[in-house]
C-alpha atoms as a PDB file:
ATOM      1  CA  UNK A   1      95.563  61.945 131.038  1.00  0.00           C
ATOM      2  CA  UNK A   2      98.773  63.925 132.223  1.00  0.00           C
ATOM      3  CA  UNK A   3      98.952  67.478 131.846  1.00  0.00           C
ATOM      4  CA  UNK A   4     102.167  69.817 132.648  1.00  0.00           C
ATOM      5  CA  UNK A   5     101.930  73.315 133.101  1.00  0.00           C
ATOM      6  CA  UNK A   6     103.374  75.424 130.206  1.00  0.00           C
ATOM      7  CA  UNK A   7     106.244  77.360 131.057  1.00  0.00           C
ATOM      8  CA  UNK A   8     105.367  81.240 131.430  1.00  0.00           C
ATOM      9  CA  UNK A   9     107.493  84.075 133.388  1.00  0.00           C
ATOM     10  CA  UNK A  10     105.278  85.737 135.668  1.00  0.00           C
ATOM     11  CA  UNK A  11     106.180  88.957 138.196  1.00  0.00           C
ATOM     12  CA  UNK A  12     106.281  88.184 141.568  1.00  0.00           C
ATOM     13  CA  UNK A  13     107.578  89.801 145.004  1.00  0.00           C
ATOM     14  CA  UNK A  14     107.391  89.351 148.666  1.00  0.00           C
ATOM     15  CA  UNK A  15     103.914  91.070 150.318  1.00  0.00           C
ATOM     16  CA  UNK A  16     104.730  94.254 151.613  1.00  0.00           C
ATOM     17  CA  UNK A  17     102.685  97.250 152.885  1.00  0.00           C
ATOM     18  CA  UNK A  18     100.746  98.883 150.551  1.00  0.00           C
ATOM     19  CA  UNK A  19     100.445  95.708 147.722  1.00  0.00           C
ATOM     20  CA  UNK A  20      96.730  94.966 149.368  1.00  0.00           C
ATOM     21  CA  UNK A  21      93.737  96.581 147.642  1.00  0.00           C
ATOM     22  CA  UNK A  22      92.086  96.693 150.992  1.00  0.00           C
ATOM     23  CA  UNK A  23      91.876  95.072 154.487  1.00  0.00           C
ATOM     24  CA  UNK A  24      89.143  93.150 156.731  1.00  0.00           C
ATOM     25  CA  UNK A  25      88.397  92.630 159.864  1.00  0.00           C
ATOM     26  CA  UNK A  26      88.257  89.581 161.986  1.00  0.00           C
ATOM     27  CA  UNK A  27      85.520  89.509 164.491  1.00  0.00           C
ATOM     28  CA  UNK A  28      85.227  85.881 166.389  1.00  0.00           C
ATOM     29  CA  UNK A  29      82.907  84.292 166.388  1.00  0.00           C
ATOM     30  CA  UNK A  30      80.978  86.339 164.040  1.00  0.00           C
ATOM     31  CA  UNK A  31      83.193  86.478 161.083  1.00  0.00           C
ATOM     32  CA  UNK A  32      85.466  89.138 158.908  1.00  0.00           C
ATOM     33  CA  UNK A  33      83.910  92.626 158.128  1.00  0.00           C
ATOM     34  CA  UNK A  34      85.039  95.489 156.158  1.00  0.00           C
ATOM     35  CA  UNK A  35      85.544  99.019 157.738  1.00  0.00           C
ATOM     36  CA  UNK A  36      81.881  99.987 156.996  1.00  0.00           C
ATOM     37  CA  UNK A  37      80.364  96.856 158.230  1.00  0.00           C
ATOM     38  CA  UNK A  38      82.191  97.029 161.829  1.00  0.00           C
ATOM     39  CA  UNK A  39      81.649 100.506 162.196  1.00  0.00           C
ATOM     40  CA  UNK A  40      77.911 100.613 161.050  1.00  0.00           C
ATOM     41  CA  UNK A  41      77.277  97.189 163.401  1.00  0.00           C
ATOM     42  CA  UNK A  42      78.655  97.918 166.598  1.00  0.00           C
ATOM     43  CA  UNK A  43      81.987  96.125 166.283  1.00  0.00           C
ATOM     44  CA  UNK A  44      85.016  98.216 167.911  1.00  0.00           C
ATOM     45  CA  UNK A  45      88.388  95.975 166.885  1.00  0.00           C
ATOM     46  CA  UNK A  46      91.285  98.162 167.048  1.00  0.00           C
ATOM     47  CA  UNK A  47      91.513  99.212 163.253  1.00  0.00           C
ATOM     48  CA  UNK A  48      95.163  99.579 162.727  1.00  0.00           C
ATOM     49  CA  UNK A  49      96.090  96.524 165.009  1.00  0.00           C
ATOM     50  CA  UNK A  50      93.618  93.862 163.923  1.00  0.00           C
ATOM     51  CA  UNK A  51      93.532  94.702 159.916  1.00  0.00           C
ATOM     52  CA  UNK A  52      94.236  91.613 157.424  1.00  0.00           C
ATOM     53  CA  UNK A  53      95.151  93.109 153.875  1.00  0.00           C
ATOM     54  CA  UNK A  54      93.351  91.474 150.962  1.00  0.00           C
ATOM     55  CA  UNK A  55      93.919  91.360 147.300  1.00  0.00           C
ATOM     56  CA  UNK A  56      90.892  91.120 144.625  1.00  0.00           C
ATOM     57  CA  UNK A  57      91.299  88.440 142.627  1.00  0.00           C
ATOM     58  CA  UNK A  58      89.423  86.809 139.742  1.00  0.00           C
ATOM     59  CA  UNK A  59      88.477  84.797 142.564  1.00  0.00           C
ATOM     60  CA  UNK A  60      87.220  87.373 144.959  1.00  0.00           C
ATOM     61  CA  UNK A  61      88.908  88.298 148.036  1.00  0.00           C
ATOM     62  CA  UNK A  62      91.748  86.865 149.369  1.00  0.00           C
ATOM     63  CA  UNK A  63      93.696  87.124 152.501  1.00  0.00           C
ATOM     64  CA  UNK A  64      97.804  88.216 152.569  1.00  0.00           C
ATOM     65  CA  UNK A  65     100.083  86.916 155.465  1.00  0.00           C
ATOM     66  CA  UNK A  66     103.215  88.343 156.212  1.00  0.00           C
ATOM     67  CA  UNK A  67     105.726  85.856 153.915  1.00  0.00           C
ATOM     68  CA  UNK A  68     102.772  85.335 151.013  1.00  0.00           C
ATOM     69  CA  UNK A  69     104.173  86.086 147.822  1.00  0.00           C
ATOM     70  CA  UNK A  70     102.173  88.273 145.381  1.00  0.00           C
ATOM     71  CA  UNK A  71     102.095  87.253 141.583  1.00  0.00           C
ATOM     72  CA  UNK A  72     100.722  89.221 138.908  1.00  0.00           C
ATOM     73  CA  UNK A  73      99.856  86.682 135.634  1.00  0.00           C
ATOM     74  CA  UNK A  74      99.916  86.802 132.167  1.00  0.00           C
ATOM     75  CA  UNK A  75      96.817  88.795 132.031  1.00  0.00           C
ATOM     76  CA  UNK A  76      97.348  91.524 134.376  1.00  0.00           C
ATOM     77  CA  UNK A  77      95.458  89.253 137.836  1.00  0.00           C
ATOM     78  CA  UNK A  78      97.109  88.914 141.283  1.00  0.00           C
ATOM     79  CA  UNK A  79      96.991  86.773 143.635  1.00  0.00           C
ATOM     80  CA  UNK A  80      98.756  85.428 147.110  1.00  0.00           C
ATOM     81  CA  UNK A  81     101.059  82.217 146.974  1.00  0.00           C
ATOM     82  CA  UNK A  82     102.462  80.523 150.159  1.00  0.00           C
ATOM     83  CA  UNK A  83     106.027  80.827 150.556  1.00  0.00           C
ATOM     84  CA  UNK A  84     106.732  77.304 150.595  1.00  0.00           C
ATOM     85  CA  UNK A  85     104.233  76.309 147.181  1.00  0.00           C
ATOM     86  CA  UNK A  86     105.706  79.272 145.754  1.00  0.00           C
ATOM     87  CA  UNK A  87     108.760  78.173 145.874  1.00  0.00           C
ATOM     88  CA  UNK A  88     108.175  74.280 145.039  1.00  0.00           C
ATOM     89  CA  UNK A  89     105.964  75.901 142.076  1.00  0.00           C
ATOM     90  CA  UNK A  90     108.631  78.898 140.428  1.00  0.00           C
ATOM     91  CA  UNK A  91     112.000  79.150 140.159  1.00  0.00           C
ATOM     92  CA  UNK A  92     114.068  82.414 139.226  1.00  0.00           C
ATOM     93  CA  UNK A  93     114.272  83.808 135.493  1.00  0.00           C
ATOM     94  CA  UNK A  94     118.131  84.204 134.732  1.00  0.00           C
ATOM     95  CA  UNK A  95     119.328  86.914 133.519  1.00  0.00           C
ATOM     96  CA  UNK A  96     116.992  88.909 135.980  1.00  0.00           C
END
Protein backbone atom coordinates (compact mmCIF):
# COMPACT_ATOMS: atom_id res chain seq x y z
CA UNK A 1 0.00 0.00 0.00
CA UNK A 2 0.81 3.76 -0.91
CA UNK A 3 0.86 6.27 1.64
CA UNK A 4 1.35 10.26 1.07
CA UNK A 5 2.28 12.47 3.67
CA UNK A 6 -0.54 14.80 4.90
CA UNK A 7 0.00 18.26 4.26
CA UNK A 8 1.03 20.26 7.56
CA UNK A 9 2.91 23.84 7.81
CA UNK A 10 5.75 23.45 9.95
CA UNK A 11 8.46 26.41 11.15
CA UNK A 12 11.63 26.14 9.77
CA UNK A 13 14.94 28.37 9.35
CA UNK A 14 18.48 28.12 8.33
CA UNK A 15 20.96 26.81 11.47
CA UNK A 16 22.48 29.62 12.97
CA UNK A 17 24.49 30.20 16.20
CA UNK A 18 22.79 29.76 19.16
CA UNK A 19 19.68 27.24 17.68
CA UNK A 20 21.89 24.09 19.19
CA UNK A 21 20.98 22.89 22.69
CA UNK A 22 24.56 21.92 23.10
CA UNK A 23 27.80 20.86 21.29
CA UNK A 24 30.25 17.67 21.17
CA UNK A 25 33.37 16.93 20.58
CA UNK A 26 35.07 14.88 17.99
CA UNK A 27 38.01 12.95 19.16
CA UNK A 28 39.45 10.39 16.30
CA UNK A 29 39.67 7.61 16.65
CA UNK A 30 38.01 7.45 19.91
CA UNK A 31 34.74 9.01 19.23
CA UNK A 32 32.54 12.37 20.16
CA UNK A 33 32.52 13.53 23.88
CA UNK A 34 30.76 16.19 25.67
CA UNK A 35 32.66 19.03 27.55
CA UNK A 36 32.74 16.95 30.80
CA UNK A 37 33.83 13.78 29.24
CA UNK A 38 37.01 15.43 27.38
CA UNK A 39 37.92 17.40 30.18
CA UNK A 40 37.52 14.66 32.94
CA UNK A 41 39.48 12.00 30.34
CA UNK A 42 42.43 13.68 29.27
CA UNK A 43 41.27 14.91 25.87
CA UNK A 44 42.56 18.63 25.06
CA UNK A 45 40.64 19.55 21.47
CA UNK A 46 40.54 23.17 21.14
CA UNK A 47 36.93 23.84 22.59
CA UNK A 48 35.78 26.75 20.60
CA UNK A 49 37.44 25.49 17.27
CA UNK A 50 36.50 21.82 17.19
CA UNK A 51 32.72 22.11 18.74
CA UNK A 52 29.77 20.42 16.59
CA UNK A 53 26.33 21.92 17.87
CA UNK A 54 23.62 19.33 18.49
CA UNK A 55 19.94 19.48 18.85
CA UNK A 56 17.87 16.95 21.24
CA UNK A 57 15.50 15.34 19.47
CA UNK A 58 12.83 12.71 20.14
CA UNK A 59 15.50 10.80 18.67
CA UNK A 60 18.40 11.74 20.83
CA UNK A 61 21.20 13.77 19.72
CA UNK A 62 21.78 14.96 16.54
CA UNK A 63 24.50 16.73 14.77
CA UNK A 64 23.93 20.50 12.87
CA UNK A 65 26.16 21.45 9.81
CA UNK A 66 26.48 24.76 8.64
CA UNK A 67 23.45 24.81 5.71
CA UNK A 68 21.12 22.13 7.89
CA UNK A 69 17.84 23.50 8.24
CA UNK A 70 16.12 23.38 11.67
CA UNK A 71 12.31 22.43 11.82
CA UNK A 72 10.21 22.61 14.73
CA UNK A 73 6.86 20.09 14.17
CA UNK A 74 3.49 20.03 14.99
CA UNK A 75 4.19 19.09 18.48
CA UNK A 76 6.73 21.44 19.60
CA UNK A 77 10.16 18.70 18.41
CA UNK A 78 13.16 19.87 16.33
CA UNK A 79 15.20 18.46 14.33
CA UNK A 80 18.08 19.03 11.44
CA UNK A 81 17.10 18.56 7.64
CA UNK A 82 19.72 18.61 4.79
CA UNK A 83 19.48 21.46 2.60
CA UNK A 84 18.93 19.61 -0.43
CA UNK A 85 15.95 16.92 1.23
CA UNK A 86 14.66 19.93 2.74
CA UNK A 87 14.07 21.44 -0.07
CA UNK A 88 12.86 18.34 -2.33
CA UNK A 89 10.60 17.65 0.94
CA UNK A 90 8.88 21.55 1.75
CA UNK A 91 8.02 24.19 -0.20
CA UNK A 92 7.14 27.86 1.04
CA UNK A 93 3.65 28.76 2.74
CA UNK A 94 2.24 31.83 0.69
CA UNK A 95 1.18 34.47 2.15
CA UNK A 96 4.27 34.23 4.57
Amino acid sequence: MRYRKKPIEINAEEYKPGMEDGFIYSIPPFGLFNKDECIKSGFTPDFEKDKIPYIDTMGGKMLIRDGDYIITGIEGERYPYKPDIFHKTYEPVEGD
